[in-house]
N, C-alpha and C. Protein backbone atom coordinates (compact mmCIF):
# COMPACT_ATOMS: atom_id res chain seq x y z
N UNK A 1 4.16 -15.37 10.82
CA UNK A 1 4.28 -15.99 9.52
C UNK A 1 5.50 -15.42 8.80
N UNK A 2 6.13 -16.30 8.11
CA UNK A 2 7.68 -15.91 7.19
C UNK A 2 7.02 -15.65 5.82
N UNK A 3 7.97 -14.41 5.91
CA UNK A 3 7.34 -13.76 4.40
C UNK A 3 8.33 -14.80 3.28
N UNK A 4 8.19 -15.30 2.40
CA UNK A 4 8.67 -15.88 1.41
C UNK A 4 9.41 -14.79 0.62
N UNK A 5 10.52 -14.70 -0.03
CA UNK A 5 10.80 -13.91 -0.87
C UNK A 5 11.27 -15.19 -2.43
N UNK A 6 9.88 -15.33 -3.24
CA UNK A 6 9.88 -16.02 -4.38
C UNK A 6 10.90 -16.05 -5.54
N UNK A 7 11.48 -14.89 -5.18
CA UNK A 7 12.54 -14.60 -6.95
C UNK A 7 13.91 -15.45 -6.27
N UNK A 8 14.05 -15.63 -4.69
CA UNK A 8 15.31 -16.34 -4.30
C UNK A 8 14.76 -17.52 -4.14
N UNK A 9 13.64 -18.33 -4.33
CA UNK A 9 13.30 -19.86 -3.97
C UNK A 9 13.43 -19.89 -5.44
N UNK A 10 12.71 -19.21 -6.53
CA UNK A 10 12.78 -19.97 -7.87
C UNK A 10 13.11 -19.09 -8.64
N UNK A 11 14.62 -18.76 -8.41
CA UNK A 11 15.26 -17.68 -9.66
C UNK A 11 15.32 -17.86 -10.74
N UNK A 12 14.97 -19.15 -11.78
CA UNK A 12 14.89 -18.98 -13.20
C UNK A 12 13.43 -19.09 -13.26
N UNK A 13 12.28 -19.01 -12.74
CA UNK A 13 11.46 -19.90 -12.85
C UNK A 13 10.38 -18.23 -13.60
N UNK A 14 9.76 -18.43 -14.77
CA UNK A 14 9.15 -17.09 -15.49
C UNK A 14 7.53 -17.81 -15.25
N UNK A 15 6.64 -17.18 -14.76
CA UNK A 15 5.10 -17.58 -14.17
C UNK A 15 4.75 -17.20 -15.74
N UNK A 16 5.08 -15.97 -16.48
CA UNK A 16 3.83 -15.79 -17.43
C UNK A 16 4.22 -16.66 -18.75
N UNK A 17 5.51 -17.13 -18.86
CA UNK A 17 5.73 -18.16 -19.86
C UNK A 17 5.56 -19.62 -19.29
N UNK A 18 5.37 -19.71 -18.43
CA UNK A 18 4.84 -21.16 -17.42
C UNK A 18 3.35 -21.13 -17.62
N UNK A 19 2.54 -20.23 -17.45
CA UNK A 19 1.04 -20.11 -17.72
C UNK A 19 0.76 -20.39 -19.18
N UNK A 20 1.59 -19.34 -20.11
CA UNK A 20 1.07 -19.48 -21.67
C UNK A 20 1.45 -20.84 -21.83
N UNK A 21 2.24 -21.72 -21.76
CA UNK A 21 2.97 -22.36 -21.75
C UNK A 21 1.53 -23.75 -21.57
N UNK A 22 1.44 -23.81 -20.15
CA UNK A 22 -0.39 -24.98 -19.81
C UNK A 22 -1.33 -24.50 -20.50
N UNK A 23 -2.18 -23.08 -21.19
CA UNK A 23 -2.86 -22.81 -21.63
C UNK A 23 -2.84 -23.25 -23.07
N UNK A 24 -1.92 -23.36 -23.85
CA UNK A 24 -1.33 -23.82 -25.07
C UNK A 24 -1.66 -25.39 -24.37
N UNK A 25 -1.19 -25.99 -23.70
CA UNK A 25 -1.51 -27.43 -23.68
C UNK A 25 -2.90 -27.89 -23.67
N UNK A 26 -3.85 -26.77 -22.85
CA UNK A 26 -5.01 -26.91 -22.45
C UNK A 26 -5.81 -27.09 -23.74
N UNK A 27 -5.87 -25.85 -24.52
CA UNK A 27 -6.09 -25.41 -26.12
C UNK A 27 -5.98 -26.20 -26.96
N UNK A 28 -4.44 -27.22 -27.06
CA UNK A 28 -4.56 -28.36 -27.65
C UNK A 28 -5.10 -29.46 -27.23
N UNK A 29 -5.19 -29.42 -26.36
CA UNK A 29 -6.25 -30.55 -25.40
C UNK A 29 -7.57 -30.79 -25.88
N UNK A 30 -8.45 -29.77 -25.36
CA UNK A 30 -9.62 -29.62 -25.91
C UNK A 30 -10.33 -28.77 -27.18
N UNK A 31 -9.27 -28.10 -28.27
CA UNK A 31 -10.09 -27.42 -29.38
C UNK A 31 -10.96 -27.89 -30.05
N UNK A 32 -11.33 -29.51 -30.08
CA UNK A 32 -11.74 -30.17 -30.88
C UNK A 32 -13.16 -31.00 -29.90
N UNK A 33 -13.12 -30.85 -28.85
CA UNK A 33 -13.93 -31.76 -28.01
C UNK A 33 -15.22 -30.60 -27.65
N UNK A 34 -16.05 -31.66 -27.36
CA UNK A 34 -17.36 -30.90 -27.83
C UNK A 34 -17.93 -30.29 -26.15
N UNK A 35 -18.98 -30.06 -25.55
CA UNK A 35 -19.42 -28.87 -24.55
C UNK A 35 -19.00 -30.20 -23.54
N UNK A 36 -19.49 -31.28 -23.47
CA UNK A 36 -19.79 -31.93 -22.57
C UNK A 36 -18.19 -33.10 -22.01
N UNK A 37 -17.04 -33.02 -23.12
CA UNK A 37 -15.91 -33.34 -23.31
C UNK A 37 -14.93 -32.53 -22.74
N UNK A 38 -15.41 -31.28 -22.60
CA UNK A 38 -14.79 -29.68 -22.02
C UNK A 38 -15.04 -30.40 -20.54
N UNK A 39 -16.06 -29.76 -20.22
CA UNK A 39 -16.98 -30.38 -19.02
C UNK A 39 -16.39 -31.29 -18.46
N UNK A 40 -16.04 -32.49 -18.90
CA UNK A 40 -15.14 -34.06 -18.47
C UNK A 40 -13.58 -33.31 -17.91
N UNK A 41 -13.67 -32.83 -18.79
CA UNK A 41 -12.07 -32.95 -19.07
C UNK A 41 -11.31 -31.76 -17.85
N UNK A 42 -12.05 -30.96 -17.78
CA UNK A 42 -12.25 -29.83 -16.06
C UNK A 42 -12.39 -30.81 -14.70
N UNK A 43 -13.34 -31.80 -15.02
CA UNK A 43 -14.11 -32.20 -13.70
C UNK A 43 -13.01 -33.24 -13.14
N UNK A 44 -12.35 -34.39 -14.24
CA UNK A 44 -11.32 -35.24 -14.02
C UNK A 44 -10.03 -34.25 -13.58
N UNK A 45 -9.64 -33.30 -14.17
CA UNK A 45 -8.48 -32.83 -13.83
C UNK A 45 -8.41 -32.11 -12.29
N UNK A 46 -9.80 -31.43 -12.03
CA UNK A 46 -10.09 -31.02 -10.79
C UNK A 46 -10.00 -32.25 -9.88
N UNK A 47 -10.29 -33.26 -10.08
CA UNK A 47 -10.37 -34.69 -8.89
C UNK A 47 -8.81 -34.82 -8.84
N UNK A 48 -8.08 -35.30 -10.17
CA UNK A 48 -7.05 -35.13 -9.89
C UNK A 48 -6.00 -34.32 -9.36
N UNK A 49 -6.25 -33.09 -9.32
CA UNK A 49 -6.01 -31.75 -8.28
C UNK A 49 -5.95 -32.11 -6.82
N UNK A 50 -7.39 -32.43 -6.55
CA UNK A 50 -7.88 -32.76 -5.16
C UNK A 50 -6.91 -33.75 -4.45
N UNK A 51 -6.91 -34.99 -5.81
CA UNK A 51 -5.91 -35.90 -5.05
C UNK A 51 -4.45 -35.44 -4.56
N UNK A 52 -3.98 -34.86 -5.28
CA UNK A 52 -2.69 -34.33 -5.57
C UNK A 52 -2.54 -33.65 -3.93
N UNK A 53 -3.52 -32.98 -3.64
CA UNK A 53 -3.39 -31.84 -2.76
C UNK A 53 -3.30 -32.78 -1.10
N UNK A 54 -4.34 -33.64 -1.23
CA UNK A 54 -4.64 -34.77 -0.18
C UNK A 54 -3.36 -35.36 -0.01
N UNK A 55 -2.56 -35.57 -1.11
CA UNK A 55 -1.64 -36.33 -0.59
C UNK A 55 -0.60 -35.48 -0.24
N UNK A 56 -0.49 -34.35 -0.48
CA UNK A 56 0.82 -33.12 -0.08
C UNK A 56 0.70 -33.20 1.45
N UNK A 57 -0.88 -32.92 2.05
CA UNK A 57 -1.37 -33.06 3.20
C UNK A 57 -0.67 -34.02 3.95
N UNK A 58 -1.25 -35.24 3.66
CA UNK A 58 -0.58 -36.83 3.57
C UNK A 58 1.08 -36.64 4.51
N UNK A 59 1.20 -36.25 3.07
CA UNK A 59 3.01 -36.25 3.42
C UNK A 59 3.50 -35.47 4.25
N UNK A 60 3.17 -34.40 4.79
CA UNK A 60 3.29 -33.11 5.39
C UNK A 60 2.91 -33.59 7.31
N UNK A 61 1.65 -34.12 7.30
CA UNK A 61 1.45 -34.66 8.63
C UNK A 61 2.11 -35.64 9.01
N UNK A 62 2.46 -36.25 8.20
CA UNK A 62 3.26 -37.93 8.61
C UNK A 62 4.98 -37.32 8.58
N UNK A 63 5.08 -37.04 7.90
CA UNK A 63 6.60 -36.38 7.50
C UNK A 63 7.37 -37.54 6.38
N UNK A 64 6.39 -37.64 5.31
CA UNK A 64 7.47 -38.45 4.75
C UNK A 64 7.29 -37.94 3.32
């Protein structure tokens, strides 16, 4: 296995201002939505995850 060395694939790229960064989106997302709106709003984004990932797959076996 090839070790990756990350700071030369994504030299401007800062993870902990990239994180605060979705968490602030997340926060504004849902501050206002109630237990079961939280709940939705995890479960859709997780499917959409899933898809996301299926199709990396997708593309990766086929080569396109």
């Amino acid at each position: 296995m090839t070790k990756i060395d990350w700071p030369d694939v994504l030299p401007d790229f800062d993870v902990l201002k990239w994180k605060q960064e979705i968490q602030s989106e997340i926060y504004e997302d849902i501050k206002d939505m109630t237990t079961e709106e939280v709940l939705e709003y995890f479960r859709k984004g997780s499917e959409e995850f899933q898809e996301e990932l299926k199709e990396m797959k997708r593309r990766r076996t086929t080569g396109q």
